[in-house]
Structures are given as C-alpha cells and as structure tokens.
PDB file of N, CA and C in Angstrom:
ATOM      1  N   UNK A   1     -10.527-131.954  23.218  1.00  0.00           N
ATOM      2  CA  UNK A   1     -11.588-131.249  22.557  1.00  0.00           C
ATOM      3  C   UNK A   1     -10.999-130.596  21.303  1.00  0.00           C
ATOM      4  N   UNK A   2     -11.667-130.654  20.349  1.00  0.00           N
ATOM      5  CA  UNK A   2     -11.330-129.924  18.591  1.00  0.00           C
ATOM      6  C   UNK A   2     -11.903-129.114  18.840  1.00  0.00           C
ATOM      7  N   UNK A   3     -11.299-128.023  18.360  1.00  0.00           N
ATOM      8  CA  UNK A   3     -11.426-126.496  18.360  1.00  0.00           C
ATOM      9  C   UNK A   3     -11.787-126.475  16.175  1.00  0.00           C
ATOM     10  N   UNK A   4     -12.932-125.619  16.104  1.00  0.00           N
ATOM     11  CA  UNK A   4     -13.278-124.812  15.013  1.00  0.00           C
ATOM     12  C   UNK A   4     -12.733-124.081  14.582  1.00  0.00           C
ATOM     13  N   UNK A   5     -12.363-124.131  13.352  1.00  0.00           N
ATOM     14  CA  UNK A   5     -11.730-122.671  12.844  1.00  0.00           C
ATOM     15  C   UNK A   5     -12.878-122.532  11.818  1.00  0.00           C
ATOM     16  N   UNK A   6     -12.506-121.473  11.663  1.00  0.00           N
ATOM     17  CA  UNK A   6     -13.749-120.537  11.378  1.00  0.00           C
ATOM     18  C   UNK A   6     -13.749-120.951   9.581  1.00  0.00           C
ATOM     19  N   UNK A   7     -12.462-121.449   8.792  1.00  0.00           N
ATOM     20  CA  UNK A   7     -12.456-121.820   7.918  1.00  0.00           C
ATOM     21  C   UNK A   7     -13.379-123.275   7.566  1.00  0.00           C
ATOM     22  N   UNK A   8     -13.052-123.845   8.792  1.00  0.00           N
ATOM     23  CA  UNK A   8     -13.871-125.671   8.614  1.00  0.00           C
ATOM     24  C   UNK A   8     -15.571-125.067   8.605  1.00  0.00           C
ATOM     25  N   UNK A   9     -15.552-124.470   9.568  1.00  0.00           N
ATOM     26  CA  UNK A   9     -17.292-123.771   9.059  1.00  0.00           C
ATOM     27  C   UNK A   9     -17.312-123.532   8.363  1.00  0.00           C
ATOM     28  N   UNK A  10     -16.805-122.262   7.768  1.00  0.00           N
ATOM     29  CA  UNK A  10     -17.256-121.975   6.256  1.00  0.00           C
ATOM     30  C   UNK A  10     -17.491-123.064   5.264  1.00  0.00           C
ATOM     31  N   UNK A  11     -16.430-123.935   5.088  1.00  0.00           N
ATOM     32  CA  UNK A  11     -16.379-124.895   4.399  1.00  0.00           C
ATOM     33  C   UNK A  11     -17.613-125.961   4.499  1.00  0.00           C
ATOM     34  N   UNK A  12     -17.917-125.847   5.904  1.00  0.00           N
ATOM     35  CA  UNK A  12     -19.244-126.651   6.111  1.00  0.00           C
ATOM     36  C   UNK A  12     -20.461-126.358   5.281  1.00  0.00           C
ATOM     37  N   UNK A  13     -20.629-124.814   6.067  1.00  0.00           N
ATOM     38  CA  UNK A  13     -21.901-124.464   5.307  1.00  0.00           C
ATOM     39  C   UNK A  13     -21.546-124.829   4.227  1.00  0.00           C
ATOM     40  N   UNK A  14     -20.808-124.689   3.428  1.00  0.00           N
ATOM     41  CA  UNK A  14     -21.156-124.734   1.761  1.00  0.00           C
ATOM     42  C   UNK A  14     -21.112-125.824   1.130  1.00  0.00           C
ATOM     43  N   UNK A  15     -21.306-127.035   2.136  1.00  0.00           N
ATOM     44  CA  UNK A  15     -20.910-128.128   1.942  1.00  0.00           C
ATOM     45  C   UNK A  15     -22.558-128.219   1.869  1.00  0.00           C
ATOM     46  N   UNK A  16     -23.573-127.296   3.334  1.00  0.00           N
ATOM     47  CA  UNK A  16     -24.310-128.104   3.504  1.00  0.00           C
ATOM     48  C   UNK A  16     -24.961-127.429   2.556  1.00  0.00           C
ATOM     49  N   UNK A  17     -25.101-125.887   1.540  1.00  0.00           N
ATOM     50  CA  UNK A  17     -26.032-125.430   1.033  1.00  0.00           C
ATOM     51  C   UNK A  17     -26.833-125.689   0.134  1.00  0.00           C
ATOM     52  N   UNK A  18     -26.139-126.009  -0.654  1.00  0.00           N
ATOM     53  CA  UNK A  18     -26.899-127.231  -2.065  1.00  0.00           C
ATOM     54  C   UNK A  18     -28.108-128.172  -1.477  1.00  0.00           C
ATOM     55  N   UNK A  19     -27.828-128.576  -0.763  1.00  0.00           N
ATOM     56  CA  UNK A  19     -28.634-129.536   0.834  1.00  0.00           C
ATOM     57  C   UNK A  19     -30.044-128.927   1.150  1.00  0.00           C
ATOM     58  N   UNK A  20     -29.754-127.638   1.543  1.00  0.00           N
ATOM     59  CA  UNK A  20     -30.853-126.688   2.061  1.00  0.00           C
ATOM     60  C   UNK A  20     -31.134-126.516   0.713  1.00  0.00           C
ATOM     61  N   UNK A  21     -31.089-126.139  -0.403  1.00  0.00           N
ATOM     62  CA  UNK A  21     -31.575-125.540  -1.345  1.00  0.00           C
ATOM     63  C   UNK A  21     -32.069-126.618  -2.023  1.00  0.00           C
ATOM     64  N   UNK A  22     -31.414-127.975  -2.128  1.00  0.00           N
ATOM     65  CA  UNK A  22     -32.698-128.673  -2.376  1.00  0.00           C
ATOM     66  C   UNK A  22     -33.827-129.397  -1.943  1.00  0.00           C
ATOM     67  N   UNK A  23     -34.059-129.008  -0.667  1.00  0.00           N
ATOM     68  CA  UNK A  23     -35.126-129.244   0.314  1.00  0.00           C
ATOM     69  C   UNK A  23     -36.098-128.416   0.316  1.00  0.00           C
ATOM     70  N   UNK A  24     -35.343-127.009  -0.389  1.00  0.00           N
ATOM     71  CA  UNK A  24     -36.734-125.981  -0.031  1.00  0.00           C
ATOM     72  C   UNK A  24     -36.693-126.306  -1.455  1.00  0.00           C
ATOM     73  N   UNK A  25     -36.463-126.611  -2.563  1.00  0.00           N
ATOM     74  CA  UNK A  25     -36.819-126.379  -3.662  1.00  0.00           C
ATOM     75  C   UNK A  25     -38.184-127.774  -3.537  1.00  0.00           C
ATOM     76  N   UNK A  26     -37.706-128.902  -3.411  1.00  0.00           N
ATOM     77  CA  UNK A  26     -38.549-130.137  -3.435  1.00  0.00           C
ATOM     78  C   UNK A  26     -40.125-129.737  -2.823  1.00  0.00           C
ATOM     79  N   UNK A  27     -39.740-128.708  -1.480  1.00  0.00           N
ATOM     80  CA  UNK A  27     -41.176-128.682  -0.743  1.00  0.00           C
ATOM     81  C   UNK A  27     -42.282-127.460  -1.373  1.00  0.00           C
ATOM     82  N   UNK A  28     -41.580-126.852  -2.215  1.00  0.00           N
ATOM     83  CA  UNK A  28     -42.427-125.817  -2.807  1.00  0.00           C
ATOM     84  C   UNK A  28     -42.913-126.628  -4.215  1.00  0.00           C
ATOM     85  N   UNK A  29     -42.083-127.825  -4.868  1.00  0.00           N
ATOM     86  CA  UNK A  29     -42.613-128.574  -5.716  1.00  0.00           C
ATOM     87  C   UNK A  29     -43.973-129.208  -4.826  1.00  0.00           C
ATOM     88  N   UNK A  30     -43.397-129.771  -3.724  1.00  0.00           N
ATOM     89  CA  UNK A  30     -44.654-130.524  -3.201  1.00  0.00           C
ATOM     90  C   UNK A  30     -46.218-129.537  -2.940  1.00  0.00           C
ATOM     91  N   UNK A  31     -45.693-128.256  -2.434  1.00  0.00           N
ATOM     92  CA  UNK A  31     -46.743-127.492  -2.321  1.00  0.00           C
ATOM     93  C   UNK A  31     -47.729-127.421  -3.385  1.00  0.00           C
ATOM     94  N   UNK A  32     -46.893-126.781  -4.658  1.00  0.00           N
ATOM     95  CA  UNK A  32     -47.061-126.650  -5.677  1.00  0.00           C
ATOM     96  C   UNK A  32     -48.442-127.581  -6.185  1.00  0.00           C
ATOM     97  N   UNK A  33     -47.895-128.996  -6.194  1.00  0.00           N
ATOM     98  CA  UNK A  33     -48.801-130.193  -6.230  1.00  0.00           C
ATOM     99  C   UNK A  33     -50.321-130.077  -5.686  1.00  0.00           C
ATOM    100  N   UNK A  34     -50.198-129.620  -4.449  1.00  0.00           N
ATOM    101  CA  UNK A  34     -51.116-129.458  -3.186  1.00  0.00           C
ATOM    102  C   UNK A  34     -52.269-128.728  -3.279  1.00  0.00           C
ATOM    103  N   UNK A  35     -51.464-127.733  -4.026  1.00  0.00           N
ATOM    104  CA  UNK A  35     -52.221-126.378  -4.219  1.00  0.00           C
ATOM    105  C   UNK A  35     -53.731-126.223  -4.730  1.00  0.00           C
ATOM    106  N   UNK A  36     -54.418-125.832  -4.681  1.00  0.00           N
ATOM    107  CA  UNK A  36     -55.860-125.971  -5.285  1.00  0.00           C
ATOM    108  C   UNK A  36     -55.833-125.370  -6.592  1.00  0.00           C
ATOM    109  N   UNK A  37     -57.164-125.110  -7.537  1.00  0.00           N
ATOM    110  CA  UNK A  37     -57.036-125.345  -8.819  1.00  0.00           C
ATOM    111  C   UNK A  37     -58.003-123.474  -8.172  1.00  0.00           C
ATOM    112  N   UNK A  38     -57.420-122.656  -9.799  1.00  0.00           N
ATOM    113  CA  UNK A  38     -57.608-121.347  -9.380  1.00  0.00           C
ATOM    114  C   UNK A  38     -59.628-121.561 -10.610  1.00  0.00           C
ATOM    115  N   UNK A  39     -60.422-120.828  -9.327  1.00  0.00           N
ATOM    116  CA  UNK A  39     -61.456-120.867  -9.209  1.00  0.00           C
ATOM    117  C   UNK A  39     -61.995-119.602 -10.664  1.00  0.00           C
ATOM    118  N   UNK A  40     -62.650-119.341 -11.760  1.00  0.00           N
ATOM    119  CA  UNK A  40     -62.589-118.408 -12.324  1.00  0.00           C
ATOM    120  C   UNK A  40     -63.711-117.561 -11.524  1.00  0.00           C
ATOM    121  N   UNK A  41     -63.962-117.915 -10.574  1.00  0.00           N
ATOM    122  CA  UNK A  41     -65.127-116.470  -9.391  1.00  0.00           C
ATOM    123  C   UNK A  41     -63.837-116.036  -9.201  1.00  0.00           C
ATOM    124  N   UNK A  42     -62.745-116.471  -8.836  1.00  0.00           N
ATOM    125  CA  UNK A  42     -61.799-115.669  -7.714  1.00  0.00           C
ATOM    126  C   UNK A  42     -61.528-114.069  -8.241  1.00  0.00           C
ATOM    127  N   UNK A  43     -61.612-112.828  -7.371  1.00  0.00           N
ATOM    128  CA  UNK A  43     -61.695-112.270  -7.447  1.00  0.00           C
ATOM    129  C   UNK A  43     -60.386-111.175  -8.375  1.00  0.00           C
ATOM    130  N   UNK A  44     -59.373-112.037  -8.370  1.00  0.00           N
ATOM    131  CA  UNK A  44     -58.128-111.359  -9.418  1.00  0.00           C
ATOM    132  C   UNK A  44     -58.205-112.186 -10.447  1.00  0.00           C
ATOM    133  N   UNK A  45     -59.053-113.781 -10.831  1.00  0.00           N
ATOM    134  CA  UNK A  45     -58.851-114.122 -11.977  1.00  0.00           C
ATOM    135  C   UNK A  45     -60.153-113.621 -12.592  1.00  0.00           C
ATOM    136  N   UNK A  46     -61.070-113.409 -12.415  1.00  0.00           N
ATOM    137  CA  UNK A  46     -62.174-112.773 -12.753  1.00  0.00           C
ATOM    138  C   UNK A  46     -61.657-110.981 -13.311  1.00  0.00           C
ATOM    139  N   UNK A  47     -61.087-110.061 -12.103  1.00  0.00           N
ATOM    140  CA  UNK A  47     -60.394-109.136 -13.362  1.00  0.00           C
ATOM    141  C   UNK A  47     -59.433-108.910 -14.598  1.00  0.00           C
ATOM    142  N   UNK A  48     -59.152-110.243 -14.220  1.00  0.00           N
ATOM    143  CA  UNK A  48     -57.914-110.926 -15.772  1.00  0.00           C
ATOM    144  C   UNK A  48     -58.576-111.460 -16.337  1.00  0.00           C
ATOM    145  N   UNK A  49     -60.109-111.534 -16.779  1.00  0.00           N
ATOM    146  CA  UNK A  49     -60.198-112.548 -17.472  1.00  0.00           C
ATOM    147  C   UNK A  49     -60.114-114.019 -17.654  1.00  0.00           C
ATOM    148  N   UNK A  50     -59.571-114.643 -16.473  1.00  0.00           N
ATOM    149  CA  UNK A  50     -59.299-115.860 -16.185  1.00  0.00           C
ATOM    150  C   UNK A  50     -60.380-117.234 -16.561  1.00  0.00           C
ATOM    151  N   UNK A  51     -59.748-117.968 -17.334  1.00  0.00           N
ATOM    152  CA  UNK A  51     -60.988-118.850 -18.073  1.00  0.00           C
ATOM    153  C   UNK A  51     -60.061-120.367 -17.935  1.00  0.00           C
ATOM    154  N   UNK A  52     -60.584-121.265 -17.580  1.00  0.00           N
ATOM    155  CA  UNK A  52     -60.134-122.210 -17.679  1.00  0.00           C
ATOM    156  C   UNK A  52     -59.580-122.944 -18.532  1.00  0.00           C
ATOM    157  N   UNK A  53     -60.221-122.680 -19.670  1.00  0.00           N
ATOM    158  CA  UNK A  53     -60.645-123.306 -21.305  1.00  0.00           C
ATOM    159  C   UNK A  53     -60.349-122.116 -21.995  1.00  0.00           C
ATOM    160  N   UNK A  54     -59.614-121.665 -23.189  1.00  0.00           N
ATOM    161  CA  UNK A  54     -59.245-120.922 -23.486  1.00  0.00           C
ATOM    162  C   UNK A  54     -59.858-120.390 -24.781  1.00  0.00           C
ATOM    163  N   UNK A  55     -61.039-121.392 -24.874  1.00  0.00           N
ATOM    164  CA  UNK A  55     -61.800-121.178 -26.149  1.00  0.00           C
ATOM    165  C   UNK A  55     -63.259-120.707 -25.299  1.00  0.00           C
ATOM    166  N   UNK A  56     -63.304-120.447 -23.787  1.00  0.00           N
ATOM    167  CA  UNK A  56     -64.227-119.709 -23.446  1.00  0.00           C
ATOM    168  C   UNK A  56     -63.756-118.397 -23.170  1.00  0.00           C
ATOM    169  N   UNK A  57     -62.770-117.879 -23.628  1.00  0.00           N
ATOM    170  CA  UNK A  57     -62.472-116.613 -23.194  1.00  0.00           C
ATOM    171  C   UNK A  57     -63.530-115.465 -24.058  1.00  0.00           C
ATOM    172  N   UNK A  58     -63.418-114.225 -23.348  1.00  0.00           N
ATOM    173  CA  UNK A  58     -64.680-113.348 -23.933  1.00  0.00           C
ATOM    174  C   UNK A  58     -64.514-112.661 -25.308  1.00  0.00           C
ATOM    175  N   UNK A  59     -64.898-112.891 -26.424  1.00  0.00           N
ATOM    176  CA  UNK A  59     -63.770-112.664 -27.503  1.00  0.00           C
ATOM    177  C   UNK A  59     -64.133-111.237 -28.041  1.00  0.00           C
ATOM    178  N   UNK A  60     -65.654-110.383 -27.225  1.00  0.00           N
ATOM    179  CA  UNK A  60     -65.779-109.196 -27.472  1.00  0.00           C
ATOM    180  C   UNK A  60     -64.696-108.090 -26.651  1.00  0.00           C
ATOM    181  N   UNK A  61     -64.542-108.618 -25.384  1.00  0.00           N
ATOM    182  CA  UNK A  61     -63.963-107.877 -24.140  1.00  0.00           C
ATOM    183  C   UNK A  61     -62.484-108.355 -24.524  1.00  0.00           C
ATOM    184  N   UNK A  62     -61.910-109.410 -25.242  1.00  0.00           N
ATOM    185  CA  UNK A  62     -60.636-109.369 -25.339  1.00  0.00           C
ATOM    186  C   UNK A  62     -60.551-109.523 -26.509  1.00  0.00           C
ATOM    187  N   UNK A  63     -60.491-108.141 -27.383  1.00  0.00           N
ATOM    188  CA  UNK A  63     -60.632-109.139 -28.903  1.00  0.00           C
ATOM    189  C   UNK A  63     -59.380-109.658 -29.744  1.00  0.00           C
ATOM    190  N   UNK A  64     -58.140-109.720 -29.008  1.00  0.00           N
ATOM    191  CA  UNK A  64     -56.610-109.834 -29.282  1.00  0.00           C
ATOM    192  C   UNK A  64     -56.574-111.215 -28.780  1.00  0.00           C
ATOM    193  N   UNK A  65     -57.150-111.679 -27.891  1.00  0.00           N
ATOM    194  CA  UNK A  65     -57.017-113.213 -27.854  1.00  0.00           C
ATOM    195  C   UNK A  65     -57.395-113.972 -29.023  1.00  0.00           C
ATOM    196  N   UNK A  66     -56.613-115.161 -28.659  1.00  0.00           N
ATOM    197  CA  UNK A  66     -56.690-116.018 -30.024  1.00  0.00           C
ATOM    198  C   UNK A  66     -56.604-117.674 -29.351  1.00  0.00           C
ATOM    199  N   UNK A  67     -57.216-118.322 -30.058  1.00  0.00           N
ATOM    200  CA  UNK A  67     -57.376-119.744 -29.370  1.00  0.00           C
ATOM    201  C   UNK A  67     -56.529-120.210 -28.979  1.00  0.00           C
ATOM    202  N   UNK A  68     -55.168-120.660 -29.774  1.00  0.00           N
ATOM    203  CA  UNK A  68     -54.204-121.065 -29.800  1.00  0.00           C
ATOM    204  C   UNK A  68     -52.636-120.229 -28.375  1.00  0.00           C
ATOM    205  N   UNK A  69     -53.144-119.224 -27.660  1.00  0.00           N
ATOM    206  CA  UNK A  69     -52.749-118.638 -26.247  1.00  0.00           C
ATOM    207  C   UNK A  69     -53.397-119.004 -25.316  1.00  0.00           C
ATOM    208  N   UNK A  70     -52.912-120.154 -24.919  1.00  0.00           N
ATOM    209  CA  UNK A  70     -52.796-121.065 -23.224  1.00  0.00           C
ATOM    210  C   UNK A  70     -51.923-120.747 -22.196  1.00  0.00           C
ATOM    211  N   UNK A  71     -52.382-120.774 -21.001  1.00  0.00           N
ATOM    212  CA  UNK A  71     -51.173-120.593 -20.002  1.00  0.00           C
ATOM    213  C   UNK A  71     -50.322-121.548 -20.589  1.00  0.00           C
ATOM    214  N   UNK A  72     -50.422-123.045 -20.958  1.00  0.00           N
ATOM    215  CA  UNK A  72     -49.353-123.331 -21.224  1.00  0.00           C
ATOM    216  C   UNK A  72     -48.066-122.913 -21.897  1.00  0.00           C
ATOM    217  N   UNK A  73     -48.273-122.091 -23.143  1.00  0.00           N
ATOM    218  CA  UNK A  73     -47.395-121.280 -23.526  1.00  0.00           C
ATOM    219  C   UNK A  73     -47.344-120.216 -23.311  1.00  0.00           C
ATOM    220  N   UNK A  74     -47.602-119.950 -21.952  1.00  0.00           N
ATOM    221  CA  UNK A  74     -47.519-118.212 -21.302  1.00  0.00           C
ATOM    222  C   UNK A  74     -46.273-118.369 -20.866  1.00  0.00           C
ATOM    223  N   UNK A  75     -45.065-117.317 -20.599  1.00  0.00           N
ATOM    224  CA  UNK A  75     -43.730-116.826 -19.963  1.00  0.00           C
ATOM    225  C   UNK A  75     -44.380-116.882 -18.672  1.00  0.00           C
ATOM    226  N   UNK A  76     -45.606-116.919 -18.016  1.00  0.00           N
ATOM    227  CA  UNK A  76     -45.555-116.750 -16.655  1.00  0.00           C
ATOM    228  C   UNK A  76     -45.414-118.245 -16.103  1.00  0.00           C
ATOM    229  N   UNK A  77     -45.999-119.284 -16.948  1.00  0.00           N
ATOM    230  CA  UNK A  77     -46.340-120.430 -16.606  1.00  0.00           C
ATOM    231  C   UNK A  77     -45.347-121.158 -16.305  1.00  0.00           C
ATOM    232  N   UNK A  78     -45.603-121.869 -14.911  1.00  0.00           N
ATOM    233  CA  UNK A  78     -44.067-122.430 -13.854  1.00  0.00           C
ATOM    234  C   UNK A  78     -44.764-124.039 -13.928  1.00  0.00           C
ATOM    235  N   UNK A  79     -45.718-124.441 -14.998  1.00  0.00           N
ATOM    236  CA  UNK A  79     -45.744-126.025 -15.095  1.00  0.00           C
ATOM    237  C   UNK A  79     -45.274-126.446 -15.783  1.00  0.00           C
ATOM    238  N   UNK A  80     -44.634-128.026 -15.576  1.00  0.00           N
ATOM    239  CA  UNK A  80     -44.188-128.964 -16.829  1.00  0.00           C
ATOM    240  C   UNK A  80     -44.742-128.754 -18.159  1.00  0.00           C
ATOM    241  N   UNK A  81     -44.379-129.001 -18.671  1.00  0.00           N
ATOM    242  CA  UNK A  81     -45.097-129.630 -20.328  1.00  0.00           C
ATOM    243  C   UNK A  81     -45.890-130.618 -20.430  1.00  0.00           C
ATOM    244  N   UNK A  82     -46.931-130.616 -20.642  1.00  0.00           N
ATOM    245  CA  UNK A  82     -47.634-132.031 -20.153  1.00  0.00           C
ATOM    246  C   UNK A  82     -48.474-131.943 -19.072  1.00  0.00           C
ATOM    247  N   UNK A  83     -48.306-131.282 -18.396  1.00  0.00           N
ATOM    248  CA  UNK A  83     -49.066-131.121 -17.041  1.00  0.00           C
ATOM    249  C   UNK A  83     -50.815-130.543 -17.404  1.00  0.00           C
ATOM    250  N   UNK A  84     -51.750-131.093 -16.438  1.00  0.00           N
ATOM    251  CA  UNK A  84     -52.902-130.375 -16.800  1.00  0.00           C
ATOM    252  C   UNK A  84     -53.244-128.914 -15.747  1.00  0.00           C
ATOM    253  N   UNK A  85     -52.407-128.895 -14.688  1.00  0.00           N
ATOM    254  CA  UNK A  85     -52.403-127.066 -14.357  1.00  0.00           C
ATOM    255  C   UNK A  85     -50.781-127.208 -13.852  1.00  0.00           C
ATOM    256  N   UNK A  86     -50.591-125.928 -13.673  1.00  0.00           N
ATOM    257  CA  UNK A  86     -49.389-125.582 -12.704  1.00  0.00           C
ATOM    258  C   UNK A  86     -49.505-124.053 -12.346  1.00  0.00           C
ATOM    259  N   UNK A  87     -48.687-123.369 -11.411  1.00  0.00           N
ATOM    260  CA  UNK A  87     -48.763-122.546 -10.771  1.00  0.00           C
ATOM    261  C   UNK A  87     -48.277-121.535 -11.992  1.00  0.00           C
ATOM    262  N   UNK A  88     -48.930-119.700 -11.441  1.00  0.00           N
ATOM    263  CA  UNK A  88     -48.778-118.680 -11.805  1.00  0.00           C
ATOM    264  C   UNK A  88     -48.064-117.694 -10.786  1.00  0.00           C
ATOM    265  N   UNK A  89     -47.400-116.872 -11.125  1.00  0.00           N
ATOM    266  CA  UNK A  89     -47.101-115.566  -9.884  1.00  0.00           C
ATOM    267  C   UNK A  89     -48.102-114.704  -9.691  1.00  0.00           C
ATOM    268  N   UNK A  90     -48.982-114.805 -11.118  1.00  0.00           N
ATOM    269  CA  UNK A  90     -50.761-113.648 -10.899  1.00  0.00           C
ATOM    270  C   UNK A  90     -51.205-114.335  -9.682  1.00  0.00           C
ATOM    271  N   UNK A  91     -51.423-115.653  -9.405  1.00  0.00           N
ATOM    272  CA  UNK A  91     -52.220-116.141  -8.826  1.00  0.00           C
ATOM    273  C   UNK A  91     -51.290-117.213  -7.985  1.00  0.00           C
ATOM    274  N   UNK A  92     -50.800-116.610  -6.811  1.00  0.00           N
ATOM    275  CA  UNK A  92     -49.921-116.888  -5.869  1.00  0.00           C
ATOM    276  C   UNK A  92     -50.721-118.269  -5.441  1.00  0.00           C
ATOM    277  N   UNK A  93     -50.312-119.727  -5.105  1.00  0.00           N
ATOM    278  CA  UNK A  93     -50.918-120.310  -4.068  1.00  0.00           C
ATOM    279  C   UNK A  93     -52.131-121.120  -4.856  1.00  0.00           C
ATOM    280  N   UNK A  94     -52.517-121.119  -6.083  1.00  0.00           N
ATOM    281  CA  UNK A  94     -52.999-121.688  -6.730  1.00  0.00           C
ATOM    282  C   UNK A  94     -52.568-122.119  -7.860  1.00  0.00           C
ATOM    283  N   UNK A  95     -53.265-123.325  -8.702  1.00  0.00           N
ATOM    284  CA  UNK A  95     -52.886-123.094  -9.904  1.00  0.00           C
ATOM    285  C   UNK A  95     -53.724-123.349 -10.969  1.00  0.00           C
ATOM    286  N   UNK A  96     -53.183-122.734 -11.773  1.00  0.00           N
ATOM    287  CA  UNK A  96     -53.856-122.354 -13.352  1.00  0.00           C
ATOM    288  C   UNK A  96     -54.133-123.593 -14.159  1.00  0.00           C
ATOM    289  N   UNK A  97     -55.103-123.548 -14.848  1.00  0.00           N
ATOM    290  CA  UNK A  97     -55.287-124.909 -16.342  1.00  0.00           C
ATOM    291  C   UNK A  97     -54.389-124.446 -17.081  1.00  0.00           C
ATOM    292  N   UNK A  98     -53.576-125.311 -17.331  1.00  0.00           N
ATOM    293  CA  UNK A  98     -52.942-125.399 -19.040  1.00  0.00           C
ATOM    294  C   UNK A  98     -53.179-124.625 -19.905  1.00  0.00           C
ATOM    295  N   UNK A  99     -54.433-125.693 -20.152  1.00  0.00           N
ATOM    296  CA  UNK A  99     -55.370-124.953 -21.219  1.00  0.00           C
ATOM    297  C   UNK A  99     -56.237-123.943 -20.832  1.00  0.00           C
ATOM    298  N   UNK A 100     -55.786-123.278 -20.120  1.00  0.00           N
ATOM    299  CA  UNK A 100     -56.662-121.769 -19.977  1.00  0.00           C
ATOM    300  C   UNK A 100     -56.268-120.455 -20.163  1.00  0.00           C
ATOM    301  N   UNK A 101     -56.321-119.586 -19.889  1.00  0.00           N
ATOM    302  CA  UNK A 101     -55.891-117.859 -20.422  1.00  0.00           C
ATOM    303  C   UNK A 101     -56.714-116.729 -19.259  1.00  0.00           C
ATOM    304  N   UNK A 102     -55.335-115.646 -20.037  1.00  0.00           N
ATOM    305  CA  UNK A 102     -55.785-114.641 -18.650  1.00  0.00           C
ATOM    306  C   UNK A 102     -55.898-113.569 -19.691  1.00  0.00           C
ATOM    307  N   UNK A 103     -56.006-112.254 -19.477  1.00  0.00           N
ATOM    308  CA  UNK A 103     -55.465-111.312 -20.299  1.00  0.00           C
ATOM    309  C   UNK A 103     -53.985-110.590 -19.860  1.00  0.00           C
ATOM    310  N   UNK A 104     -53.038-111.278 -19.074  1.00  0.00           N
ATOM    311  CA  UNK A 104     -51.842-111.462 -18.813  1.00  0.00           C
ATOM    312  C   UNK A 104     -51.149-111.780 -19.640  1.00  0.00           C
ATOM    313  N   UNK A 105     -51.531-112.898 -20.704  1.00  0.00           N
ATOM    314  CA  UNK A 105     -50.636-114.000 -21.461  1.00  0.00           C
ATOM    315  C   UNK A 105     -49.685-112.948 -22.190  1.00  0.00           C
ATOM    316  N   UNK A 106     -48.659-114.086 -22.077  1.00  0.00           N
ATOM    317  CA  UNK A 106     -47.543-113.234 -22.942  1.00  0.00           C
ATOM    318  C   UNK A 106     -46.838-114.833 -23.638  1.00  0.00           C
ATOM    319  N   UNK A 107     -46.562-114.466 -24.609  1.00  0.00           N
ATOM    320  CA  UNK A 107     -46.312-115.483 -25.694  1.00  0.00           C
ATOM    321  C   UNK A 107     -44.440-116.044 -24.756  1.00  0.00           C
ATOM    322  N   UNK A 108     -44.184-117.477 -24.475  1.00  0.00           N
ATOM    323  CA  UNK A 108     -43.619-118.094 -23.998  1.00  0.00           C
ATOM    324  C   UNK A 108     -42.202-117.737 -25.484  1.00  0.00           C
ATOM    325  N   UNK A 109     -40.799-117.485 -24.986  1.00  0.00           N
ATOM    326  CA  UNK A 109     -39.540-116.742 -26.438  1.00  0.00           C
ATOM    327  C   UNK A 109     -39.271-118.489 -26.720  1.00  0.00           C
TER     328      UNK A 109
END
C-alpha cells in the first residue's frame, strides 16, 4: 500500500484547480446563455429606467442620456462584442439588450 504525503496532495490539488475553475467558469457561461431576456415591467429595471432600445429611453426623466449609451458600452456589461444581450450584476440571472440602457450606464474606459 502507498502511503500520501501530504506534499503529493498538495501538489494534486493544484494540479487539479485550473480543472475546477474551468468547469465552473464554462457552466456559468452556459447559464449565462440560458438565462432569460430582462423584461422592462421587471420591477428593478423599471426603477432604472431599463429600456431595451436605447432610443426609447425617457429623455424628459433622464435628460443626460444620449443615444449613442448602450449597455453595450456600459463597464457593467459582461457580454461579448457582438452579442445581442448578455448579463448585468443590476440584474442578477437575466440578461440585458445590447442595445439598451439603464440609468446605471457608465461609459465602458
């Protein structure tokens, strides 16, 4: 029988961690995918302002918006380039249009 030293474990785990980390990374991509498209009734995108289309945003109630501020070029926005939604941290579990706006947006550095 082989006996463990506590070094060959260590060495294991860290063999296997990269492993685990890209399994949970892949399945939160897959989630991600899964996810439903954020509704503008929903009750936190409705107090943000949340518009799908960013040329329907309310331009009396936000009058600092400007056409050209999309989630796509928001710092919050966790989608590809190219993509037509991807996920927000405002809006856990859903995701956002591209081309849409919150009164969140913050200009992407």
């Amino acid at each position: 029988m082989s006996r463990t030293t506590r070094r060959v474990f260590l060495m294991s785990i860290a063999a296997a961690g990269p492993l685990l980390a890209g399994t949970v990374t892949a399945r939160a991509a897959q989630a991600a995918q899964g996810a439903p498209k954020l509704d503008e009734k929903d009750p936190v995108a409705a107090s943000l302002g949340y518009v799908a289309d960013t040329a329907k945003a309310d331009a009396k109630k936000y009058p600092k918006h400007t056409k050209d501020q999309k989630c796509a070029n928001c710092v919050l926005y966790q989608g590809k380039a190219g993509d037509a939604a991807g996920n927000c941290p405002i809006f856990s579990g859903k995701q956002v249009a591209a081309a849409g706006w919150c009164s969140s947006w913050v200009k992407k550095a």
